[in-house]
Protein backbone atom coordinates (compact mmCIF):
# COMPACT_ATOMS: atom_id res chain seq x y z
CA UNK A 1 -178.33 -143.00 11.00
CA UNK A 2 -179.39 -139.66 9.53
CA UNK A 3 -176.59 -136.78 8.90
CA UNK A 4 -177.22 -133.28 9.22
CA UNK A 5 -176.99 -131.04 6.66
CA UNK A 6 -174.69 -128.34 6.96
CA UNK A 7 -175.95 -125.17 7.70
CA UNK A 8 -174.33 -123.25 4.82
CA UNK A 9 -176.47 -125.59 2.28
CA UNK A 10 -179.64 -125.81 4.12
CA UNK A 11 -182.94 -125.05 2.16
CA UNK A 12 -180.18 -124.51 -1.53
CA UNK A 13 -182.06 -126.00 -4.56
CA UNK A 14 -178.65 -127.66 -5.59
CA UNK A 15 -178.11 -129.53 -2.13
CA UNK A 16 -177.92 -132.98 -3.30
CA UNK A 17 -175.12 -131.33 -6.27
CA UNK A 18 -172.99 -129.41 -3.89
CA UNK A 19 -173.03 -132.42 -1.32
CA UNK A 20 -171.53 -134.58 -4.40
CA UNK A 21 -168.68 -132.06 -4.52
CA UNK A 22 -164.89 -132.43 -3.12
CA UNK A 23 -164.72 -130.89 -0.03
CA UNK A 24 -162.46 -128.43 -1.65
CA UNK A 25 -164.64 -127.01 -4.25
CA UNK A 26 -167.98 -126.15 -2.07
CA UNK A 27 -166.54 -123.29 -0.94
CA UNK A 28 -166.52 -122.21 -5.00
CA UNK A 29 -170.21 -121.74 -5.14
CA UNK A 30 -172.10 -118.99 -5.03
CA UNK A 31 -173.02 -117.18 -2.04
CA UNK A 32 -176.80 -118.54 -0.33
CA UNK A 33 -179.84 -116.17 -1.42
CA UNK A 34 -181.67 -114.91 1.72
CA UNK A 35 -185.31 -115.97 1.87
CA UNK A 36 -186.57 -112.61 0.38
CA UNK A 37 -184.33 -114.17 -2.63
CA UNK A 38 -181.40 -111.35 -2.72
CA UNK A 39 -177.60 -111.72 -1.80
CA UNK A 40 -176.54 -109.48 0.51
CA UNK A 41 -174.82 -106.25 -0.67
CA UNK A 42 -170.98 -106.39 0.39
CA UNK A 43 -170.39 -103.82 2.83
CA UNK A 44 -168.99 -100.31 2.02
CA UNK A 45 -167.76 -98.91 5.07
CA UNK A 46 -166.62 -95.49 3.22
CA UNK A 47 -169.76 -94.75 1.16
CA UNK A 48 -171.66 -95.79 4.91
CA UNK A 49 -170.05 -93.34 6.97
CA UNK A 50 -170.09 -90.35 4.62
CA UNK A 51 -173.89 -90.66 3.82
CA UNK A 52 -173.59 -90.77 0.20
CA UNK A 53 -174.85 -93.66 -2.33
CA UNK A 54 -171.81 -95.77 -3.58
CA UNK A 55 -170.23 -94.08 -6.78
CA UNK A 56 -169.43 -95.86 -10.08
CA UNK A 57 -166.22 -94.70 -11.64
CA UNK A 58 -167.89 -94.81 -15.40
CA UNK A 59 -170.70 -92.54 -14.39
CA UNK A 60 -167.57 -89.91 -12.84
CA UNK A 61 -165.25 -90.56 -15.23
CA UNK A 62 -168.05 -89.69 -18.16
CA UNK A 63 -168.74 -86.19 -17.15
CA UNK A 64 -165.00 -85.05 -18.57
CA UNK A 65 -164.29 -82.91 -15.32
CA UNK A 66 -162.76 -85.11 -13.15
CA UNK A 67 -158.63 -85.12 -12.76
CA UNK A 68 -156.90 -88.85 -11.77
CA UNK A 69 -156.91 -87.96 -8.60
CA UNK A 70 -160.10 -87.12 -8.24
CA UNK A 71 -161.08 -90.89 -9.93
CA UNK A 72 -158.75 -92.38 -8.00
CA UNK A 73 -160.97 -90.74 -4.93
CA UNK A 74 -163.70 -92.76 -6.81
CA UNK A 75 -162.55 -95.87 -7.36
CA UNK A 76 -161.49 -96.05 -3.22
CA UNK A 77 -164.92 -94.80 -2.58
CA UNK A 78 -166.82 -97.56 -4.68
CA UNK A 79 -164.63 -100.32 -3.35
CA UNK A 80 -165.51 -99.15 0.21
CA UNK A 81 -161.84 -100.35 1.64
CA UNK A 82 -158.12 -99.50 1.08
CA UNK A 83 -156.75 -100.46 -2.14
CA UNK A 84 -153.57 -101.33 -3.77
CA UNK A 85 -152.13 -99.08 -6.47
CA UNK A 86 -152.35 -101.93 -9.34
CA UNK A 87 -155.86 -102.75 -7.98
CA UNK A 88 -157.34 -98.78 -8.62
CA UNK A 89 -155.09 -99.08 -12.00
CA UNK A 90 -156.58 -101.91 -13.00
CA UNK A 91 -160.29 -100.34 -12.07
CA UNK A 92 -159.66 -97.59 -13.85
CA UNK A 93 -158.56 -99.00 -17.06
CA UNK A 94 -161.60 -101.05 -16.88
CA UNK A 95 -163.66 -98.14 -16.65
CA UNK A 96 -161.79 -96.67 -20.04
CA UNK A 97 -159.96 -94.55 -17.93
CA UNK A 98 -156.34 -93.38 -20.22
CA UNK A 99 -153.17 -92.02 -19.16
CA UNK A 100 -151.39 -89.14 -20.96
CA UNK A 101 -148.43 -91.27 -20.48
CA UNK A 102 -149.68 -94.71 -20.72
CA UNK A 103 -148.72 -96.32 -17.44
CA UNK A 104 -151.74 -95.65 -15.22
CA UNK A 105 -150.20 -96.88 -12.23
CA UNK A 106 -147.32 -94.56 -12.90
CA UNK A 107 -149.83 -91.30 -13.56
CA UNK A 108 -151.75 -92.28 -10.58
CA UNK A 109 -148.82 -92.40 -7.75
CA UNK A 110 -147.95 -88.83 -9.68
CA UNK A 111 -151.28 -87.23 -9.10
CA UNK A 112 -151.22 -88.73 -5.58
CA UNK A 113 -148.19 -87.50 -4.26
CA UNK A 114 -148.91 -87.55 -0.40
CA UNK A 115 -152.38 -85.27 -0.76
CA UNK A 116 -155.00 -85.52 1.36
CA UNK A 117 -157.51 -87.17 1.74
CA UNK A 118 -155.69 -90.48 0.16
CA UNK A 119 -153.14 -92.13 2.65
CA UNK A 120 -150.91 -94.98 2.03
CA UNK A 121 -150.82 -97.92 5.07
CA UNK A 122 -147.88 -99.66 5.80
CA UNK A 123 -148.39 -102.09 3.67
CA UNK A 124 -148.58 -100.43 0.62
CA UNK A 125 -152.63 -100.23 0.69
CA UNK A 126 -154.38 -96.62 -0.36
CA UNK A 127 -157.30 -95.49 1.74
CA UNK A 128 -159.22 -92.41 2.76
CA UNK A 129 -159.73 -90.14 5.36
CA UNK A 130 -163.01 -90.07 5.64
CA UNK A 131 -162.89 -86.65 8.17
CA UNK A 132 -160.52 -84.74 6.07
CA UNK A 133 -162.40 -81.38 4.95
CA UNK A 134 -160.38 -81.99 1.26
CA UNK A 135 -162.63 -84.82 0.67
CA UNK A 136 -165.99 -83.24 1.38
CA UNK A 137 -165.08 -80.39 -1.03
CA UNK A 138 -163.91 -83.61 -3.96
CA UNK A 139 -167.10 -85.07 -3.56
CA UNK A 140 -168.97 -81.73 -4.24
CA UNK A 141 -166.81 -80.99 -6.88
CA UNK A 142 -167.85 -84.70 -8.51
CA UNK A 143 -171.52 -83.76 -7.72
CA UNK A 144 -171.70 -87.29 -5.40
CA UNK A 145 -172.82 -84.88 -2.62
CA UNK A 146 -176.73 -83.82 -2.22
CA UNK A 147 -177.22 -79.83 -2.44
CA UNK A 148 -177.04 -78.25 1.15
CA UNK A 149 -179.91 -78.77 2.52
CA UNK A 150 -181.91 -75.19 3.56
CA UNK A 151 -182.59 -74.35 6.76
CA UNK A 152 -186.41 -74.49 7.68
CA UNK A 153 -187.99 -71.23 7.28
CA UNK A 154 -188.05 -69.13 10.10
CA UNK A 155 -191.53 -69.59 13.11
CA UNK A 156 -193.86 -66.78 11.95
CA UNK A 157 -193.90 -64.02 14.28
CA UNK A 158 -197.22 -63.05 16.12
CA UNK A 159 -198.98 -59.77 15.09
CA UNK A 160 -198.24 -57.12 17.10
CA UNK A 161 -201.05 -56.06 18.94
CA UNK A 162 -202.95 -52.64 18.34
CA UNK A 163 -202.76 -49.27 20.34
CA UNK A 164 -206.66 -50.38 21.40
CA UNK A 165 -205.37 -53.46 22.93
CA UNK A 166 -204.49 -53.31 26.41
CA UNK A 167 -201.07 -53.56 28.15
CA UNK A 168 -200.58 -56.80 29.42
CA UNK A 169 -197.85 -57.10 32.31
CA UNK A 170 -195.48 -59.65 30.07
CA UNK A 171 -195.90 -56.46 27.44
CA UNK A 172 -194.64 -53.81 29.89
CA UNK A 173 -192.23 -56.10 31.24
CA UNK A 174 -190.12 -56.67 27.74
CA UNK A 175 -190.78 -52.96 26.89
CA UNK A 176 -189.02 -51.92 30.19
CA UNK A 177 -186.01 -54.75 29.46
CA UNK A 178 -185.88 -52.76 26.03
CA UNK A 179 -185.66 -49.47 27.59
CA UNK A 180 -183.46 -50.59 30.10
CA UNK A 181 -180.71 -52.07 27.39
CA UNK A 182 -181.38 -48.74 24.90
CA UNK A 183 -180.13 -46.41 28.33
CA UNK A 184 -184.06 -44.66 27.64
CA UNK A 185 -184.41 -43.11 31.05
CA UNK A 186 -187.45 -44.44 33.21
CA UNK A 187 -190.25 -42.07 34.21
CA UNK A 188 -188.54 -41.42 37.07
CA UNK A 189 -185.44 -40.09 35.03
CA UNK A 190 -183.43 -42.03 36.49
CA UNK A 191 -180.87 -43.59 34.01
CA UNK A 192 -181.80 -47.56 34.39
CA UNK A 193 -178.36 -48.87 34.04
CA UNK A 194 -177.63 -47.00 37.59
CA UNK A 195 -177.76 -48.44 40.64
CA UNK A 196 -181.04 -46.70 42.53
CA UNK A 197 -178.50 -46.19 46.21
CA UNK A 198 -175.34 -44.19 44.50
């Protein structure tokens, strides 16, 4: 009788390993290459919706401008998901970030105090709001947002023709509109913006 192999170890170059493993302990080893030979990125749902490339709080944290708030922003914004207070502590100590005060955790819940565009869930979690206008000026102000981009250049304008070209009727047309919105009288005299009967 042959067994199928599961589906989860199919094509690994360790099979025949893994399959020798408890139960228990397969689900300990690493995650399966695809076939162009990369593991999938994890997801960051923040960094995804707000356009921007995913942040690393060392490469913030070196340019000396940003507040703990502001890394704190960070830190949320490279995990991608909500985060618990010890967790961004514990991210930014790795990243060599120091309290005045020594307790990070502490300095960070002071520098929070309810501002947007960091909430606090139910459960303790901090997140983002990823509409709140606050946050699009933080990420300028950490230079993770591109420059504005520049409106295209206006559609050149045709020449205007000479006094030897001729009138055509789409010409006298928009030059009577013109009159007609400037109050220039017609040839008539009559004042265009009155009604011909009264």
């Amino acid at each position: 009788m042959q067994t199928r192999k599961p589906p989860i170890y199919e094509g690994h170059e360790n099979y025949d390993k893994i399959r020798a493993l408890p139960e228990h302990s397969r689900a300990a080893q690493p995650a399966e290459a695809h076939p162009q030979g990369t593991t999938e990125p994890p997801q960051n749902r923040y960094c995804e919706r707000l356009g921007i490339a995913v942040p690393r709080v060392e490469d913030v944290a070196a340019q000396g401008r940003a507040k703990l708030f502001h890394l704190m922003i960070v830190a949320l914004l490279e995990r991608g998901a909500p985060m618990m207070l010890d967790e961004i502590a514990e991210r930014l100590d790795e990243a060599g970030v120091i309290a005045e005060t020594g307790d990070l955790a502490g300095s960070l819940q002071r520098a929070w105090h309810g501002m947007e565009p960091v909430y606090r869930d139910g459960t303790g979690r901090f997140g983002l709001r990823l509409d709140a206008f606050a946050l699009r000026i933080l990420l300028r102000t950490a230079g993770l947002l591109g420059t504005c981009v520049k409106p295209p250049p206006p559609a050149p304008t045709p020449p205007a023709p000479g006094d030897d070209d001729p009138l055509s009727a789409g010409r006298m047309f928009a030059q009577r509109a013109q009159h007609a919105a400037r109050g220039v009288p017609d040839r008539t005299g009559r004042d265009p913006g009155s009604s011909p009967g009264l």
